[in-house]
PDB file of N, CA and C in Angstrom:
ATOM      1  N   UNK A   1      11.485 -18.833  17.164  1.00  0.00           N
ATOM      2  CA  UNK A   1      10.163 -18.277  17.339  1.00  0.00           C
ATOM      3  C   UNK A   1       9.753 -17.411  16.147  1.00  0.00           C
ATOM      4  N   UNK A   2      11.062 -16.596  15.671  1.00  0.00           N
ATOM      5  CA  UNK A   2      10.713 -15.777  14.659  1.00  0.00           C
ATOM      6  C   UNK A   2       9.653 -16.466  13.302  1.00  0.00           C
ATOM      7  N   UNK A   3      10.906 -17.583  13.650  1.00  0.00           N
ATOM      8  CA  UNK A   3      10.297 -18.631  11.881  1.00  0.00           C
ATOM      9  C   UNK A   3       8.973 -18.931  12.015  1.00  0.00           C
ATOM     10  N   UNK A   4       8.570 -19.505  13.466  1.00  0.00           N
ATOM     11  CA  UNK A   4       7.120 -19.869  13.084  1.00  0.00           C
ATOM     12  C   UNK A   4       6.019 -18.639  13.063  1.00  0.00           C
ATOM     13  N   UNK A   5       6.392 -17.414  13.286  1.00  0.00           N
ATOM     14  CA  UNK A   5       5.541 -16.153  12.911  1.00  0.00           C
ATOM     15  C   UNK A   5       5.425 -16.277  11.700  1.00  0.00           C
ATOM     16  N   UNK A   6       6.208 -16.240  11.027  1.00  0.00           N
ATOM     17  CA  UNK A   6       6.598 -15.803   9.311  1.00  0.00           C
ATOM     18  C   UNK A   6       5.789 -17.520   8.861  1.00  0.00           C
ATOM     19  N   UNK A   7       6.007 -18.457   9.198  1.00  0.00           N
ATOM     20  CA  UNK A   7       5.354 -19.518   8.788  1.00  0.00           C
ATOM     21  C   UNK A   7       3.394 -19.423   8.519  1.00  0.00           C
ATOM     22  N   UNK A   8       3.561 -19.026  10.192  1.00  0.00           N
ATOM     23  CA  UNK A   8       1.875 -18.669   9.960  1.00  0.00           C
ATOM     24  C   UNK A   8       1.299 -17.593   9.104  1.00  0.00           C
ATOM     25  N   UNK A   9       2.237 -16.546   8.907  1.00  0.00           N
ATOM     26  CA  UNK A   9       1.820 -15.744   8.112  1.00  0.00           C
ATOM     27  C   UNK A   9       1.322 -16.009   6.654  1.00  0.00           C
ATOM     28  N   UNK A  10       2.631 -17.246   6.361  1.00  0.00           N
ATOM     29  CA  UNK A  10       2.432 -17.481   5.027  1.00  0.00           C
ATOM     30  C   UNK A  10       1.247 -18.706   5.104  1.00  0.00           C
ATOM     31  N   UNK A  11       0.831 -19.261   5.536  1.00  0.00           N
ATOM     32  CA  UNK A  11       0.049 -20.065   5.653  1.00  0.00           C
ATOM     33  C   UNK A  11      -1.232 -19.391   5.737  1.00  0.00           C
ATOM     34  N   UNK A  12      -1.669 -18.050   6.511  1.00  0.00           N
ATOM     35  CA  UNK A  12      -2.747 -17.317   6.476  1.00  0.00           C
ATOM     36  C   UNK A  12      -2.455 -16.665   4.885  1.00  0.00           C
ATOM     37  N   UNK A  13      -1.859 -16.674   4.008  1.00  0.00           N
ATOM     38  CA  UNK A  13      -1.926 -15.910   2.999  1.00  0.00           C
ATOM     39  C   UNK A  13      -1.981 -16.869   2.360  1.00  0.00           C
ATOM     40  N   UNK A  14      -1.565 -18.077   1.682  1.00  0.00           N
ATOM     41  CA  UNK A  14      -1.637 -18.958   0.859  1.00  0.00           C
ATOM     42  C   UNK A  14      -2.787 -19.893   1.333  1.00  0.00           C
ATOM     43  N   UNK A  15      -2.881 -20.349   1.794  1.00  0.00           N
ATOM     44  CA  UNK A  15      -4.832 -21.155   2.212  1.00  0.00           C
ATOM     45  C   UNK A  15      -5.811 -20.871   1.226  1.00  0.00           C
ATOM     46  N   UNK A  16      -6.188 -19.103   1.731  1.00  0.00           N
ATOM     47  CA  UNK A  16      -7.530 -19.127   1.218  1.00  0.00           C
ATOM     48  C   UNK A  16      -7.451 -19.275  -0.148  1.00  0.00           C
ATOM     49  N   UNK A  17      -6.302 -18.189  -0.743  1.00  0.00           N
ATOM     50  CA  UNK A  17      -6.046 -18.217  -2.469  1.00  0.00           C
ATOM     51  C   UNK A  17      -5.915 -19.838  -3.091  1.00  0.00           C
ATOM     52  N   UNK A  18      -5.365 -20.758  -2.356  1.00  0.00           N
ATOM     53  CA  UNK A  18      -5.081 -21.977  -2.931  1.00  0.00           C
ATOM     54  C   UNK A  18      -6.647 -23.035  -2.892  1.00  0.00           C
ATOM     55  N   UNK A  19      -7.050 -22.596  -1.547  1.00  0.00           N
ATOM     56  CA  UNK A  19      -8.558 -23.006  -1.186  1.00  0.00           C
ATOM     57  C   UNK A  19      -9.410 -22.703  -2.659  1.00  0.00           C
ATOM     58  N   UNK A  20      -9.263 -20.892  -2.819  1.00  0.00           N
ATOM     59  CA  UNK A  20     -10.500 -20.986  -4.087  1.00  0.00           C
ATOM     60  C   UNK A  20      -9.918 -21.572  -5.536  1.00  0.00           C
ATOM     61  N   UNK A  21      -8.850 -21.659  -5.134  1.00  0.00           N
ATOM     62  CA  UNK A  21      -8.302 -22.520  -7.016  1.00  0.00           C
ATOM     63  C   UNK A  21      -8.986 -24.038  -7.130  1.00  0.00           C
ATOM     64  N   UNK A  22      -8.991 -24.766  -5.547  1.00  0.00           N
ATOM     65  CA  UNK A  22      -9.100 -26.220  -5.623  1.00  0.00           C
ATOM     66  C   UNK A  22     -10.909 -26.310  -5.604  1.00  0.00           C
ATOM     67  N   UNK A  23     -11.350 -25.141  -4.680  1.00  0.00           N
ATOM     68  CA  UNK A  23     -13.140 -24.845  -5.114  1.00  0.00           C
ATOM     69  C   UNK A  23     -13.714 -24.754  -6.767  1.00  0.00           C
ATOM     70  N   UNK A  24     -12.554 -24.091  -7.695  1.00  0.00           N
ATOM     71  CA  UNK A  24     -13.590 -23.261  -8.891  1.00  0.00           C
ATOM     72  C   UNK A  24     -12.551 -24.798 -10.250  1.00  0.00           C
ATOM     73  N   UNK A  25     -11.914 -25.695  -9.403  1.00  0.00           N
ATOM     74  CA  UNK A  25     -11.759 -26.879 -10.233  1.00  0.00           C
ATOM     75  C   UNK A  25     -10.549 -26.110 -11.089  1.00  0.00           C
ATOM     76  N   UNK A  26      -9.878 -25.284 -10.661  1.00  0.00           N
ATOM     77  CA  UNK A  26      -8.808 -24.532 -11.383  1.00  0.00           C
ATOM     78  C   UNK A  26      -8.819 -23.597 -12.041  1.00  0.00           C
ATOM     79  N   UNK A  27     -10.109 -23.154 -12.888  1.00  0.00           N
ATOM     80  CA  UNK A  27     -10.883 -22.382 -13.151  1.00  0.00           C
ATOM     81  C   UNK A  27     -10.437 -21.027 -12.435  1.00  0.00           C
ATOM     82  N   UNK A  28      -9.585 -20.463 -13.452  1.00  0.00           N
ATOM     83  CA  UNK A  28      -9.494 -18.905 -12.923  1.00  0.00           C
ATOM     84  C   UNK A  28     -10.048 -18.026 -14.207  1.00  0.00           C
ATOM     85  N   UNK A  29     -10.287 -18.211 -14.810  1.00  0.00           N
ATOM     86  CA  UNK A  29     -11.006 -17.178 -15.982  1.00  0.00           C
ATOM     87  C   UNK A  29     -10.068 -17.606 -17.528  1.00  0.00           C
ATOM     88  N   UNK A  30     -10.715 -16.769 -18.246  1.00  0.00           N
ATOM     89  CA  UNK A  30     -10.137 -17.168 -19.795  1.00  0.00           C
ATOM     90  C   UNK A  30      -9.063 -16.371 -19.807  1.00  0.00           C
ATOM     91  N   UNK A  31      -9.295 -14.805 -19.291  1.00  0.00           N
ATOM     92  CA  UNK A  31      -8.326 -14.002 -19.759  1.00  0.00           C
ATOM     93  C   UNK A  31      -6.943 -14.114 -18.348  1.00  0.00           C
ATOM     94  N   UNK A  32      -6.747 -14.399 -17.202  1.00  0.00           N
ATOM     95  CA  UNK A  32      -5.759 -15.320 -16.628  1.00  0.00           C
ATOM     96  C   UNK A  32      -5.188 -16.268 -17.203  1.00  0.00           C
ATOM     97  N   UNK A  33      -5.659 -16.932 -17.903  1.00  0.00           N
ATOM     98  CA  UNK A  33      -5.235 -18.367 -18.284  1.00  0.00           C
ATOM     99  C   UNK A  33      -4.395 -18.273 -19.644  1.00  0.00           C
ATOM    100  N   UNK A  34      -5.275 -16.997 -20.815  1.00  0.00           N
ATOM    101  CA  UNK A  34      -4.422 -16.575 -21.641  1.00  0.00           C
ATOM    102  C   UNK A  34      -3.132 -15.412 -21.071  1.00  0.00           C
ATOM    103  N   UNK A  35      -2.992 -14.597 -20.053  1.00  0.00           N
ATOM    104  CA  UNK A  35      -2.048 -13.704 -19.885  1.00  0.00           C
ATOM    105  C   UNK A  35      -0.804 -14.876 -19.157  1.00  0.00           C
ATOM    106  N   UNK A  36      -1.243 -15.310 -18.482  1.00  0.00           N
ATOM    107  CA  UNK A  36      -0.690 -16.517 -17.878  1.00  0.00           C
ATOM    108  C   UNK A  36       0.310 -17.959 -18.186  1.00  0.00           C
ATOM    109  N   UNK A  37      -0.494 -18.119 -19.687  1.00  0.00           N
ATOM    110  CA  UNK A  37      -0.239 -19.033 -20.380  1.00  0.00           C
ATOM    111  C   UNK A  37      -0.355 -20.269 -19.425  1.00  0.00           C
ATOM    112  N   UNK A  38      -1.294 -20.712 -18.890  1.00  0.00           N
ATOM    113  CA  UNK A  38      -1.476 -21.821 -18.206  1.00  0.00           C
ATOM    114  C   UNK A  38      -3.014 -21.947 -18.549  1.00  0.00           C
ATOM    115  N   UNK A  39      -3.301 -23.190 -18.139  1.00  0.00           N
ATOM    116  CA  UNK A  39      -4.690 -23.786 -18.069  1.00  0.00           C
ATOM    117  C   UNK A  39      -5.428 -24.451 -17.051  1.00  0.00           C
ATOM    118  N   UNK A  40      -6.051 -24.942 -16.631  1.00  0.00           N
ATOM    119  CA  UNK A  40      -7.323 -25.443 -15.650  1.00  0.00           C
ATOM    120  C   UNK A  40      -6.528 -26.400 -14.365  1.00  0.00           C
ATOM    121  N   UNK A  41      -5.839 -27.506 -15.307  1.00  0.00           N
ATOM    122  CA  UNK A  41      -5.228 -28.426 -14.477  1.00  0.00           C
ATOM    123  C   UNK A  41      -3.722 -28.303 -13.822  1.00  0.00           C
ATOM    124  N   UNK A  42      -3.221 -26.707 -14.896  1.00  0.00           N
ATOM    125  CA  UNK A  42      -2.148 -26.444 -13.848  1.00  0.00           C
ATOM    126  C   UNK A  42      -2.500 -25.288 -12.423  1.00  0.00           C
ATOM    127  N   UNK A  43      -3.837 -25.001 -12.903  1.00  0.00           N
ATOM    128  CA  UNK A  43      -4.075 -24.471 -11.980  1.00  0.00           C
ATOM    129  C   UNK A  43      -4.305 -24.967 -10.448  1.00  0.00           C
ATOM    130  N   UNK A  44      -4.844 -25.920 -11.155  1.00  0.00           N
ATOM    131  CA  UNK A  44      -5.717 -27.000 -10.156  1.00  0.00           C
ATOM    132  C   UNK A  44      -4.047 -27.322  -8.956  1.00  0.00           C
ATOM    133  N   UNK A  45      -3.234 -28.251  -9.510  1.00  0.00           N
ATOM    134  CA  UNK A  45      -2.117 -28.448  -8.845  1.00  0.00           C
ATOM    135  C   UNK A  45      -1.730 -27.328  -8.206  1.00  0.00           C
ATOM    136  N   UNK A  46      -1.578 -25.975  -8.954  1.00  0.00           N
ATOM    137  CA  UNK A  46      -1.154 -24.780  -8.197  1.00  0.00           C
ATOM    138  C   UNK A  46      -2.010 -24.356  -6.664  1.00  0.00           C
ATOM    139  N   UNK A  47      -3.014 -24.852  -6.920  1.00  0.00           N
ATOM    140  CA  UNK A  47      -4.486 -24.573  -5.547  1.00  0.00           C
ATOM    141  C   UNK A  47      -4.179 -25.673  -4.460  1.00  0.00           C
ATOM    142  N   UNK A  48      -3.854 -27.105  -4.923  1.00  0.00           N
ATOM    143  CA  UNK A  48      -3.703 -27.955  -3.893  1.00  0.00           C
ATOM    144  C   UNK A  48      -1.828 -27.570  -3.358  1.00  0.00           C
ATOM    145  N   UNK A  49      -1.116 -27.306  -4.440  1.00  0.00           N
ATOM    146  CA  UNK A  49       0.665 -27.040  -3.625  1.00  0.00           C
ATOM    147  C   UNK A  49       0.239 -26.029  -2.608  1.00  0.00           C
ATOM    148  N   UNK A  50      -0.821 -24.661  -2.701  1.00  0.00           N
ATOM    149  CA  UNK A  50      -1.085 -23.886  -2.386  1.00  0.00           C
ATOM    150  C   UNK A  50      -1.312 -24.296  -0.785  1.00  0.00           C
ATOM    151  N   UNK A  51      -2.394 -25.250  -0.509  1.00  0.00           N
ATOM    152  CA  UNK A  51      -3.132 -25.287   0.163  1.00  0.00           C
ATOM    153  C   UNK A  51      -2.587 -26.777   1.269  1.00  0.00           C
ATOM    154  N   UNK A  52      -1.625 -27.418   0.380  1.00  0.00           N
ATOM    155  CA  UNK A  52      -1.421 -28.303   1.619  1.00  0.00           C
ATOM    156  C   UNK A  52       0.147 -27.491   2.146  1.00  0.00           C
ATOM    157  N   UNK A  53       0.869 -26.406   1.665  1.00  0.00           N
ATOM    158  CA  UNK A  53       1.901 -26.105   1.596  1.00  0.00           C
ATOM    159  C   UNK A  53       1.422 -25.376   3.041  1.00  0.00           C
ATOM    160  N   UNK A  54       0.404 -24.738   2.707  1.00  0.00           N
ATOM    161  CA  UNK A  54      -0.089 -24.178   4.232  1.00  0.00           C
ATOM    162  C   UNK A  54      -0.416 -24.209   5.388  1.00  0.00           C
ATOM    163  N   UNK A  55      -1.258 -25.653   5.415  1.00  0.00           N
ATOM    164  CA  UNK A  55      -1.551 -26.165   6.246  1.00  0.00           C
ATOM    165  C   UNK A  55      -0.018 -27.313   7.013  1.00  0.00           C
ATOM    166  N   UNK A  56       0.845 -27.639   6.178  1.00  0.00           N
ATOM    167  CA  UNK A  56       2.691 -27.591   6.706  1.00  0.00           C
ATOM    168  C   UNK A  56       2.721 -26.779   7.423  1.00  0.00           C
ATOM    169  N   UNK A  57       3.019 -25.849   6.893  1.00  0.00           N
ATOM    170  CA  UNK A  57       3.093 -24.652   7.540  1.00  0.00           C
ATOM    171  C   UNK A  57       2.682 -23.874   8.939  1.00  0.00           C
ATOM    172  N   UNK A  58       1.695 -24.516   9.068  1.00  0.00           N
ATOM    173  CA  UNK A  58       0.743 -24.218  10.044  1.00  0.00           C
ATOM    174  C   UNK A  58       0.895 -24.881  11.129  1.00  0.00           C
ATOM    175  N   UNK A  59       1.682 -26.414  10.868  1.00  0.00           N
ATOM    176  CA  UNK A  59       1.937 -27.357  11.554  1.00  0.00           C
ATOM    177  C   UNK A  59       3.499 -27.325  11.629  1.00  0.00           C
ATOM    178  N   UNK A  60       4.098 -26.255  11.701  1.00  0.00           N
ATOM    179  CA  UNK A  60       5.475 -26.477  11.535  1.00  0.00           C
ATOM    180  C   UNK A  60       6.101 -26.224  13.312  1.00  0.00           C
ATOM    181  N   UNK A  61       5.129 -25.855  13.866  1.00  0.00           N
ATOM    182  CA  UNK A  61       5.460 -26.200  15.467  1.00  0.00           C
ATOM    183  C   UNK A  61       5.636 -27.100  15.836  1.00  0.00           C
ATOM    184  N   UNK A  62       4.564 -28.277  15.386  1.00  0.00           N
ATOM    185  CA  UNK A  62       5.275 -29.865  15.643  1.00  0.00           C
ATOM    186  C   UNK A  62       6.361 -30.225  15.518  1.00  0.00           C
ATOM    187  N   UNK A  63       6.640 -30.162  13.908  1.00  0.00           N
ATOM    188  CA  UNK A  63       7.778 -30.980  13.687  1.00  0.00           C
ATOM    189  C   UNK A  63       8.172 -30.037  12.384  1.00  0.00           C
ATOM    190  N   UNK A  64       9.833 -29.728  12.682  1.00  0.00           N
ATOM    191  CA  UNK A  64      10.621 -28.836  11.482  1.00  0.00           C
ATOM    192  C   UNK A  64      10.590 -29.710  10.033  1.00  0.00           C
ATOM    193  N   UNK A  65       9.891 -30.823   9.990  1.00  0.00           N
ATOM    194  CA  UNK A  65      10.292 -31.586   8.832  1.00  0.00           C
ATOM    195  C   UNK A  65       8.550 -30.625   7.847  1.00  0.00           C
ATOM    196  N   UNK A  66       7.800 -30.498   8.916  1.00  0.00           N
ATOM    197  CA  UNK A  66       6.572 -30.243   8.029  1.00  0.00           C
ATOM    198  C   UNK A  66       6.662 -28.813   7.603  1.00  0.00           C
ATOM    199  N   UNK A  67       7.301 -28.209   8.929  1.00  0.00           N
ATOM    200  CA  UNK A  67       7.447 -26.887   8.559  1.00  0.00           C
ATOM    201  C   UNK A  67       8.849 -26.396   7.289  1.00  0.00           C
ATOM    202  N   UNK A  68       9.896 -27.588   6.941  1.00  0.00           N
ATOM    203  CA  UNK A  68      10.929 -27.263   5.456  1.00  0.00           C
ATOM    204  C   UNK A  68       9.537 -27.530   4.712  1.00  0.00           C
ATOM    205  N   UNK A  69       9.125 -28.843   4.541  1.00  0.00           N
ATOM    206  CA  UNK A  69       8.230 -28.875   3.197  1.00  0.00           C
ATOM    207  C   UNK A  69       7.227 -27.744   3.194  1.00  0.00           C
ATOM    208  N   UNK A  70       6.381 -27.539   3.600  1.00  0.00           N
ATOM    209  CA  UNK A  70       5.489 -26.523   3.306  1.00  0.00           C
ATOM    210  C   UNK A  70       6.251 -25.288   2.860  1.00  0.00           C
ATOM    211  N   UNK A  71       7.469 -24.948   3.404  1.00  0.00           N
ATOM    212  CA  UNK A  71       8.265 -23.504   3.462  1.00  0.00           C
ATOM    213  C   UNK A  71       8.474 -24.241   1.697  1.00  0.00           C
ATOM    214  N   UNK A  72       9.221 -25.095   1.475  1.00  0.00           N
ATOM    215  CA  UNK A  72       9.284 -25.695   0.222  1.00  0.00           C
ATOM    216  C   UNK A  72       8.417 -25.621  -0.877  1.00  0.00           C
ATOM    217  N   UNK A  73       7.423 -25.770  -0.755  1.00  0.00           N
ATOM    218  CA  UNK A  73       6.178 -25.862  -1.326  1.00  0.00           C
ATOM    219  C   UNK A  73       5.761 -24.431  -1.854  1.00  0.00           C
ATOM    220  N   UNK A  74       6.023 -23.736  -1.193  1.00  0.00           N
ATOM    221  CA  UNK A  74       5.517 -22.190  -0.823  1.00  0.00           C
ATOM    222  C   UNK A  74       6.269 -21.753  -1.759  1.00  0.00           C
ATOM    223  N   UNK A  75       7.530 -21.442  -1.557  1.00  0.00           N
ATOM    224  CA  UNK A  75       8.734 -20.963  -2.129  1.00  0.00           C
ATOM    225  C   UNK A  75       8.858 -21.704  -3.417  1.00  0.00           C
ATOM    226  N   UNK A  76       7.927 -22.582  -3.941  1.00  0.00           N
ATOM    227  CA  UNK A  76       8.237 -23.072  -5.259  1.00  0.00           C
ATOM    228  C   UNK A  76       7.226 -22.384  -5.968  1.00  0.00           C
ATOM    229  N   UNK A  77       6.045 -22.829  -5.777  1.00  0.00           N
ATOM    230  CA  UNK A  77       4.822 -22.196  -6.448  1.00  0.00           C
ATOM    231  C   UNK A  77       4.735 -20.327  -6.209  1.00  0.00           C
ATOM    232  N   UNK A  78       5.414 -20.125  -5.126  1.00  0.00           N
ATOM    233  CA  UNK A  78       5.310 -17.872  -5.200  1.00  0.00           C
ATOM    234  C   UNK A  78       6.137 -18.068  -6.104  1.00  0.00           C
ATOM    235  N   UNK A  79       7.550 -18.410  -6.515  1.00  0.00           N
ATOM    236  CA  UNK A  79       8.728 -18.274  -7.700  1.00  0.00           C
ATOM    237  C   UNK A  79       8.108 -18.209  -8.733  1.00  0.00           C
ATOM    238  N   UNK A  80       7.568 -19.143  -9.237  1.00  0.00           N
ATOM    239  CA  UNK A  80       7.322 -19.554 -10.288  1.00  0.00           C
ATOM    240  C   UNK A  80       5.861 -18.156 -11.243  1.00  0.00           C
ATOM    241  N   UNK A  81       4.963 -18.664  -9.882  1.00  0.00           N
ATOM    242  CA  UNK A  81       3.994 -17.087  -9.746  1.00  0.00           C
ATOM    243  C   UNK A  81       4.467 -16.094 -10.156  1.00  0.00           C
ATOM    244  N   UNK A  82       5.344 -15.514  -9.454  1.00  0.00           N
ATOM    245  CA  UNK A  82       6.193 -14.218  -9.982  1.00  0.00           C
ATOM    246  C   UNK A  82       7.312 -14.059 -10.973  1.00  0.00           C
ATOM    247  N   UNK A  83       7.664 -15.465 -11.790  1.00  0.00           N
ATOM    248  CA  UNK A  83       8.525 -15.639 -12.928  1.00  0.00           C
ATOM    249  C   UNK A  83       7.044 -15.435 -14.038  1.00  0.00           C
ATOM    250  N   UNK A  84       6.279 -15.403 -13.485  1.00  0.00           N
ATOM    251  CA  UNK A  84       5.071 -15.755 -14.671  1.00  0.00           C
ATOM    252  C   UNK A  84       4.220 -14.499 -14.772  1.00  0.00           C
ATOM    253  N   UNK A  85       4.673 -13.396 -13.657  1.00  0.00           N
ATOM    254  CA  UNK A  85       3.941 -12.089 -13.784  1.00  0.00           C
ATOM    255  C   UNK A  85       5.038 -11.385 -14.356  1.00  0.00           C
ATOM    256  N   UNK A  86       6.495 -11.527 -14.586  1.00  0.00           N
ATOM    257  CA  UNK A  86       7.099 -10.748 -15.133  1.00  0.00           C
ATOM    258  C   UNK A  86       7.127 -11.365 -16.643  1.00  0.00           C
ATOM    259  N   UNK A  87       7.316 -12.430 -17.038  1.00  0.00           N
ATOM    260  CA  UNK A  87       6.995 -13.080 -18.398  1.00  0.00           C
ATOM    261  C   UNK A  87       5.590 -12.647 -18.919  1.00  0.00           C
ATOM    262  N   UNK A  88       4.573 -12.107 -18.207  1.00  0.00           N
ATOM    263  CA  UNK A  88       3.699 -11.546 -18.632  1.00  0.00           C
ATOM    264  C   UNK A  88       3.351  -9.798 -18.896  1.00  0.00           C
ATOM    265  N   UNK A  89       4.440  -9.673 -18.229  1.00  0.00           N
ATOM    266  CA  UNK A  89       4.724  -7.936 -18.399  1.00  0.00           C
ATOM    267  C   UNK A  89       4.482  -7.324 -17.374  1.00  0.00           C
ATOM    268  N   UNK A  90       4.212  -7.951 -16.353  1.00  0.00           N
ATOM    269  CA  UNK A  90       3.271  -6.971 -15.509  1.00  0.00           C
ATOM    270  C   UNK A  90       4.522  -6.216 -14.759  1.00  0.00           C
ATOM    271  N   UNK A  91       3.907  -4.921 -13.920  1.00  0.00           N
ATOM    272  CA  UNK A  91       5.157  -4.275 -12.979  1.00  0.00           C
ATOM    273  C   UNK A  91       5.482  -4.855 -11.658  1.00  0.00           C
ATOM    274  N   UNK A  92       6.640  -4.185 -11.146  1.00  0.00           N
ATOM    275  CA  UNK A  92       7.033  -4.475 -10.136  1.00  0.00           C
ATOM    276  C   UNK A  92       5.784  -4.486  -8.991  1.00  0.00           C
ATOM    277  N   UNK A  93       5.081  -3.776  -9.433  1.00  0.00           N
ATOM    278  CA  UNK A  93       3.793  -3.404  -8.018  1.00  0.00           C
ATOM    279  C   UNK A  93       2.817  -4.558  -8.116  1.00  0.00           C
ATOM    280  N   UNK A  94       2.912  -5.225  -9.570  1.00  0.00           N
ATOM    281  CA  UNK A  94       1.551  -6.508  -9.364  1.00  0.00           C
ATOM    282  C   UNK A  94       2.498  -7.860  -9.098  1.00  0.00           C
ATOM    283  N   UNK A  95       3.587  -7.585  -9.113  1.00  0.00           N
ATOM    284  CA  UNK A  95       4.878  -9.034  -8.703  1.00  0.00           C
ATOM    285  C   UNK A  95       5.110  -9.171  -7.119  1.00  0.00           C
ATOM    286  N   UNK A  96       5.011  -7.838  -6.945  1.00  0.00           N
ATOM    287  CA  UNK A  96       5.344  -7.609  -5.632  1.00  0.00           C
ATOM    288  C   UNK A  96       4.964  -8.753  -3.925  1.00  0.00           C
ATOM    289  N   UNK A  97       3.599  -8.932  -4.698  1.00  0.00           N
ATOM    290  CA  UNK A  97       3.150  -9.697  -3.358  1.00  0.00           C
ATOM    291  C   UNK A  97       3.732 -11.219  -3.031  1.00  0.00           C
ATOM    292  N   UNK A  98       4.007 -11.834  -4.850  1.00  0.00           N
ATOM    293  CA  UNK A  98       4.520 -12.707  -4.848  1.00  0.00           C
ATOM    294  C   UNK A  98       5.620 -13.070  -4.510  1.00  0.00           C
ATOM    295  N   UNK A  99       6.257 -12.055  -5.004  1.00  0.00           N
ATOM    296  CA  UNK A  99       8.074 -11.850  -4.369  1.00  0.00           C
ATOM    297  C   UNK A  99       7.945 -11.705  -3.012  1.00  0.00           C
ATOM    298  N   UNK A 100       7.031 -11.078  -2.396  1.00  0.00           N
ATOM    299  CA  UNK A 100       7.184 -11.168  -0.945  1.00  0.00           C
ATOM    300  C   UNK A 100       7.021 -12.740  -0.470  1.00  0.00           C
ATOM    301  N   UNK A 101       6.127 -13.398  -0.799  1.00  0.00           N
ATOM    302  CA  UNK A 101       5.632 -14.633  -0.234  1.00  0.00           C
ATOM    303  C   UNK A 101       6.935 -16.172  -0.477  1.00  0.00           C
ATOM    304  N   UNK A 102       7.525 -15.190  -1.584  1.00  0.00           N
ATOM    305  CA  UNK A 102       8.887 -15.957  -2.189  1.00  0.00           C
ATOM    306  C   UNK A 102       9.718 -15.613  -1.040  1.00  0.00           C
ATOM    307  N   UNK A 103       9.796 -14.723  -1.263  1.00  0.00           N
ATOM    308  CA  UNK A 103      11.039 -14.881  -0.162  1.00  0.00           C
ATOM    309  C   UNK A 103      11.406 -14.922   1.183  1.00  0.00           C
ATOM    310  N   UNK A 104       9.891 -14.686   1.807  1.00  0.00           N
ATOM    311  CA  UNK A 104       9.438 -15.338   3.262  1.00  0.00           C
ATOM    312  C   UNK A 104       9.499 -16.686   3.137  1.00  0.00           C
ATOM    313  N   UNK A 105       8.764 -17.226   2.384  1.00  0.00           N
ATOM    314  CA  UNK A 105       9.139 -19.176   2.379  1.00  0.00           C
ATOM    315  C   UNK A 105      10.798 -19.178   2.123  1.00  0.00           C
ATOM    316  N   UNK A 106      11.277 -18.845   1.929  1.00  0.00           N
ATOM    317  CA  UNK A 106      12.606 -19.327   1.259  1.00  0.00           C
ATOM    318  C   UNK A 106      13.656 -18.812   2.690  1.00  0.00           C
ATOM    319  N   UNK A 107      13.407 -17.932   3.290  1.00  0.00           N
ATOM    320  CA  UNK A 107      13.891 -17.394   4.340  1.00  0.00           C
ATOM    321  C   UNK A 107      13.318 -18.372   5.599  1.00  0.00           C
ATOM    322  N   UNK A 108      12.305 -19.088   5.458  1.00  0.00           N
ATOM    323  CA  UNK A 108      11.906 -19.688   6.345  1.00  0.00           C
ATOM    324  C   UNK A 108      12.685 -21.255   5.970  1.00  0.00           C
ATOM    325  N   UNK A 109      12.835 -21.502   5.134  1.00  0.00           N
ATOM    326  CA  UNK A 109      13.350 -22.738   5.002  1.00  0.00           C
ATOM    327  C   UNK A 109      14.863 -22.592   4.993  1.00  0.00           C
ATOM    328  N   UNK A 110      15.413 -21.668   4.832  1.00  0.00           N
ATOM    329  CA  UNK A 110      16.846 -21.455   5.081  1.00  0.00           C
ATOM    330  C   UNK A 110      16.977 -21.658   6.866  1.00  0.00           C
ATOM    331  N   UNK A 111      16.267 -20.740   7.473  1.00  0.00           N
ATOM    332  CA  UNK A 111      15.991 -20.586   8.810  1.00  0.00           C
ATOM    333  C   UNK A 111      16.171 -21.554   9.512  1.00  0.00           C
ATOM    334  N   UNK A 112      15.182 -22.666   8.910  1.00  0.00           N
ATOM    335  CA  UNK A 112      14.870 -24.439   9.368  1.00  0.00           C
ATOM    336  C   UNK A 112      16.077 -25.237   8.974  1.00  0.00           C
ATOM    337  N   UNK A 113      16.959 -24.969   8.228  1.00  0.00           N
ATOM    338  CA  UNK A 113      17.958 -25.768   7.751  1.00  0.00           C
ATOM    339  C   UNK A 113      18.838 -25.567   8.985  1.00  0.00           C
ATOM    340  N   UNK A 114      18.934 -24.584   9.553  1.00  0.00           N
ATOM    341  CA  UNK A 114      20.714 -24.044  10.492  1.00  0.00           C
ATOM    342  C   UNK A 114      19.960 -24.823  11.698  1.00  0.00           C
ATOM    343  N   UNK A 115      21.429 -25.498  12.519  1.00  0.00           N
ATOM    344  CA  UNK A 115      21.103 -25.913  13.911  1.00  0.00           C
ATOM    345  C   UNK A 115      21.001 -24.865  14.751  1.00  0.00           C
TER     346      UNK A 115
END
């Protein structure tokens, strides 16, 4: 029961953010894209992993297979997010949210693995 709390959670937090990446065509600004070192179309992928990872997620009451991938999904793109705010300098306080969302997916898919 626990897992699918923490599932929906992450699914209410990753949606909307992944929603407006796949709305603005990836398009997050110039100065993101330079601190970031990414561009339009990795964004773009980052908005849809975002957004179908969630809606898994969301559906992970059905069936544990939707709820590993989405937890999967999740836990790949927050990592990477927060490998890319510390490669950019930022502090522990602007990494933070990401590391959280990291390691709720990753705790959730560990979760889903045990009988």
């Amino acid at each position: 029961m626990f897992r699918h709390i923490i599932n929906w959670y992450l699914a209410s937090q990753l949606y909307q953010p992944g929603l407006s990446k796949v709305k603005a065509n990836g398009e997050v600004g110039e100065e993101v894209e330079k601190k970031f070192n990414v561009n339009s179309n990795e964004m773009l992928i980052v908005g849809y992993l975002e957004s179908i990872g969630a809606v898994l997620l969301s559906l992970s009451l059905v069936s544990k297979t939707f709820g590993r991938l989405g937890a999967f999904m999740a836990s790949t793109v927050m990592s990477v997010a927060a490998a890319k705010h510390y490669l950019a300098g930022d502090s522990f306080k602007d990494t933070k949210p990401a590391l959280k969302l990291a390691s709720l997916s990753i705790l959730s898919l560990l979760s889903s693995l045990k009988k």
